[in-house]
Protein backbone atom coordinates (compact mmCIF):
# COMPACT_ATOMS: atom_id res chain seq x y z
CA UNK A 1 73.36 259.34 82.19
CA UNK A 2 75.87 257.06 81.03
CA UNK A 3 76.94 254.35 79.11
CA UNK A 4 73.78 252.00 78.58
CA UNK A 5 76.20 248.76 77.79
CA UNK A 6 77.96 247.36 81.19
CA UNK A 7 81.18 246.25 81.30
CA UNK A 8 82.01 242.35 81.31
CA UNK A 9 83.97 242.29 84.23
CA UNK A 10 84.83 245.15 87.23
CA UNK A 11 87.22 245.06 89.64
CA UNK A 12 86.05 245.70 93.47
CA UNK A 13 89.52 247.48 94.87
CA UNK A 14 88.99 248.95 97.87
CA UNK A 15 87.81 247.95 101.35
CA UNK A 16 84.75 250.51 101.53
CA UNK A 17 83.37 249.35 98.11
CA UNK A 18 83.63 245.62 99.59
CA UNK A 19 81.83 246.30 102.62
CA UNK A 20 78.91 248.13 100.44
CA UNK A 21 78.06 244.60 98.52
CA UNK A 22 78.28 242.88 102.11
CA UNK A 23 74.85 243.79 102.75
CA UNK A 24 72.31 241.54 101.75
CA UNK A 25 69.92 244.09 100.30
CA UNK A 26 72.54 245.77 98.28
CA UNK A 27 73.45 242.24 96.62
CA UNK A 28 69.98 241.81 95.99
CA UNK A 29 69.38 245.57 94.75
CA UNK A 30 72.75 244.59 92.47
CA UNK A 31 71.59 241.34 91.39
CA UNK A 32 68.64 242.96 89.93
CA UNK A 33 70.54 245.44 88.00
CA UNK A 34 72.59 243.16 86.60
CA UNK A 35 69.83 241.37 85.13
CA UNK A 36 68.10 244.78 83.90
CA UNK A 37 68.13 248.33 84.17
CA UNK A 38 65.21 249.71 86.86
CA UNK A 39 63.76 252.15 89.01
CA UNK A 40 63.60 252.45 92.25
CA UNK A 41 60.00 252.23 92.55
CA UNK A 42 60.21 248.83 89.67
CA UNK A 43 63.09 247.49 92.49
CA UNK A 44 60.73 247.90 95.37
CA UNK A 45 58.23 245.83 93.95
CA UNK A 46 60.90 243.11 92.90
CA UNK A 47 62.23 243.07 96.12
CA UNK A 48 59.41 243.79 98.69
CA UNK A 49 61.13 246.89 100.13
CA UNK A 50 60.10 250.32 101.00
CA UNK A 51 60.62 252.78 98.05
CA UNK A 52 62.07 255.23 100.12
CA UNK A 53 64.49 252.81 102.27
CA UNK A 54 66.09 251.56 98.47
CA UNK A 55 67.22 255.37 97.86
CA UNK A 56 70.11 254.93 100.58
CA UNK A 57 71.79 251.73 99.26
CA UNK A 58 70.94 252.87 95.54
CA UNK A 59 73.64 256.27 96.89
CA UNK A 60 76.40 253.82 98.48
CA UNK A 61 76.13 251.72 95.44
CA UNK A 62 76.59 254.21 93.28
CA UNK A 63 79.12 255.91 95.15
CA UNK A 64 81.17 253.26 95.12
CA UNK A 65 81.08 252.52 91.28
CA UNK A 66 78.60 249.69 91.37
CA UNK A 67 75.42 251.24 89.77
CA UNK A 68 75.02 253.80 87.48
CA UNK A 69 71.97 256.42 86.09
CA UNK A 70 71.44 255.69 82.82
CA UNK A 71 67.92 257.39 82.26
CA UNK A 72 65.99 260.12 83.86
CA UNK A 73 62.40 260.84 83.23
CA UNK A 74 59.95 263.24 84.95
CA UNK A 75 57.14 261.62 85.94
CA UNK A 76 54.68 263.08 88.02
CA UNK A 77 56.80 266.17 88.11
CA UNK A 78 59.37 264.49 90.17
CA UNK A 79 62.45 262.82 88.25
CA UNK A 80 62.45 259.24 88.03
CA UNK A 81 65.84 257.76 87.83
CA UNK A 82 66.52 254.04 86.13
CA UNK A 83 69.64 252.39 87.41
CA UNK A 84 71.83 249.86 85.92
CA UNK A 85 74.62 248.12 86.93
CA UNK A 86 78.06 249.15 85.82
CA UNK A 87 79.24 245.38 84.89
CA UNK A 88 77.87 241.72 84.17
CA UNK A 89 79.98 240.30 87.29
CA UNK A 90 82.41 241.76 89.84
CA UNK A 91 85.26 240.33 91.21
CA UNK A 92 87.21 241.15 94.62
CA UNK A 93 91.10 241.92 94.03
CA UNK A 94 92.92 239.25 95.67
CA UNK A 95 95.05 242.23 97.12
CA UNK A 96 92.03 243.17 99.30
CA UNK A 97 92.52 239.84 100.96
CA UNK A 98 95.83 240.64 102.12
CA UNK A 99 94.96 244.20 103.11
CA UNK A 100 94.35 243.11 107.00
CA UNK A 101 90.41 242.79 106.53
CA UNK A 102 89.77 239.31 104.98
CA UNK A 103 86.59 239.23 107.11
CA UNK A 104 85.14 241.38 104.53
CA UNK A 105 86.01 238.88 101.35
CA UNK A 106 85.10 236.25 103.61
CA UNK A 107 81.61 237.49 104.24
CA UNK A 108 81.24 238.93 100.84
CA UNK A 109 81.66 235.63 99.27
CA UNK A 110 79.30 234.42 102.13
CA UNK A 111 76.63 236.85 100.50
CA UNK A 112 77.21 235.76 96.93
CA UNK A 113 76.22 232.00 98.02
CA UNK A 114 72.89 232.84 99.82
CA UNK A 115 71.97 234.42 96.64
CA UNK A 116 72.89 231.85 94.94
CA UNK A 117 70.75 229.51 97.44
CA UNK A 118 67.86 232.33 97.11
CA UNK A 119 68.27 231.82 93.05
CA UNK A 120 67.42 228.12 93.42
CA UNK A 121 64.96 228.60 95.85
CA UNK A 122 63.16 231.21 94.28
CA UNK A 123 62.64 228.37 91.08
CA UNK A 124 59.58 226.07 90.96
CA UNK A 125 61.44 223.76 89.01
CA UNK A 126 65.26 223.79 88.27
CA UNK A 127 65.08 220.26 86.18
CA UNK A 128 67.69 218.21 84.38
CA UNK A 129 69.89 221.01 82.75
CA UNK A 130 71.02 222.74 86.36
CA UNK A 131 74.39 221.28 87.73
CA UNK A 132 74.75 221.12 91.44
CA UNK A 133 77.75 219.45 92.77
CA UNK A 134 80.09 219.61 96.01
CA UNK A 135 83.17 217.74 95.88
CA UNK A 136 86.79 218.00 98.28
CA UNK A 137 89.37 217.10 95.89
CA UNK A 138 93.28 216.60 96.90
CA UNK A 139 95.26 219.19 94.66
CA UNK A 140 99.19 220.17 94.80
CA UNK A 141 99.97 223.60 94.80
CA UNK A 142 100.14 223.60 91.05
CA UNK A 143 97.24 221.33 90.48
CA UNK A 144 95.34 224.31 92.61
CA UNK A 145 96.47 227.02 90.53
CA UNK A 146 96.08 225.15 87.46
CA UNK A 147 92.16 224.79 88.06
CA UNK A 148 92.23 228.16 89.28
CA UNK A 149 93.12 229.67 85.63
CA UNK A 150 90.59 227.36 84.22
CA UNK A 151 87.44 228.55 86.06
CA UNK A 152 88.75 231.74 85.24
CA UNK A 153 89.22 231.45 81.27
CA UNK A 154 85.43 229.37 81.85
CA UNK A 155 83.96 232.48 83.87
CA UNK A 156 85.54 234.80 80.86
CA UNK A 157 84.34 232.93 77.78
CA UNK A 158 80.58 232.80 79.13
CA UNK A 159 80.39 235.96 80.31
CA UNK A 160 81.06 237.65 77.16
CA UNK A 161 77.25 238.16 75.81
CA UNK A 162 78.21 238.35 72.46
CA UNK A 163 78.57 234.08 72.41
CA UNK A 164 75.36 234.21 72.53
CA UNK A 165 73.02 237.67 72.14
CA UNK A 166 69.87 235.91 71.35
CA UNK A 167 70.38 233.81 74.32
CA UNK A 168 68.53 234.26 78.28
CA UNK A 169 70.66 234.56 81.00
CA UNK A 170 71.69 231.87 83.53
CA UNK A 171 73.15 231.97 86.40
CA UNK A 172 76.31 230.83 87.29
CA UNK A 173 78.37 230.44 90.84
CA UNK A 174 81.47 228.82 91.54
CA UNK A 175 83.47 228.57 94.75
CA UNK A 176 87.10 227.45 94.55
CA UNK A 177 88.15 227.58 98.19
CA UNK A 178 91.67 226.59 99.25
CA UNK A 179 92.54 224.81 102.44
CA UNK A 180 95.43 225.58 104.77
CA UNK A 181 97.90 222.97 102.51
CA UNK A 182 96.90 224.29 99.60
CA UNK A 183 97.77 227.52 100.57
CA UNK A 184 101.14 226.73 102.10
């Protein structure tokens, strides 16, 4: 059993851990344990899946750092674990990219956006206060990287609970992609 407070932020390094959160089911099985800490049975009815099926992505997400036990109760004389996830948010290494499988970024950030489409679907009404917006803009080089720090410090500053610890959760999902000039 471990620490019950996740980190802010952790840092997905290697290539197997990547290709873990590339499944759909696994983001999903994350997603929830960001938002709480749960069992597997209290997952299963969350996310319409076989009990027994959750136990193998529950292992490769916790072998790879993503989840953690932090309780462990006997109930019905078996012992019921409740899982939590290790951090807030997780972010891919940029040195992953380079590593020779960029398919795996690609298609992990590819997985974060359904969930983010599943997130607005799953709402009977999102209302005034939700901000949805696509735009292409024309950035330099430096213009690029300039809004890259930005959303960064932004992502930082609200993902520290303690602005707000009385507050509810929102969610929040930003995709800064670069073209080929940008990147040249």
């Amino acid at each position: 059993m471990l620490n019950a407070q996740p980190e802010s932020v952790h840092w997905v390094r290697d290539l197997a851990a990547l290709r873990t959160i590339t499944d759909s089911q696994r983001h999903s099985i994350l997603t929830e344990l960001i938002r709480r800490p749960m069992t597997a049975r209290e997952l299963a009815a969350v996310l319409y899946l076989p009990q027994t099926k959750l136990y193998y992505h529950l292992k490769l997400l916790e072998q790879h750092g993503y989840i953690a036990v932090v309780d462990e109760r006997l109930a019905h004389g078996i012992v019921e674990r409740r899982y939590s996830a290790v951090a807030r948010s997780f972010r891919i290494d940029h040195a992953l990219i380079g590593a020779g499988d960029a398919s795996a970024a690609v298609e992990a950030t590819a997985i974060i956006l359904d969930a983010t489409a599943r997130d607005v679907r799953s709402r009977s009404n999102i209302g005034d206060d939700c901000i949805v917006a696509r735009t292409l803009p024309r950035l330099s080089r430096a213009r690029y990287r300039e809004l890259h720090a930005r959303l960064h410090a932004l992502i930082a500053e609200f993902n520290d609970d303690a602005n707000d610890a009385g507050g509810s959760r929102a969610s929040l999902t930003i995709a800064l992609i670069p073209n080929e000039e940008t990147n040249a």
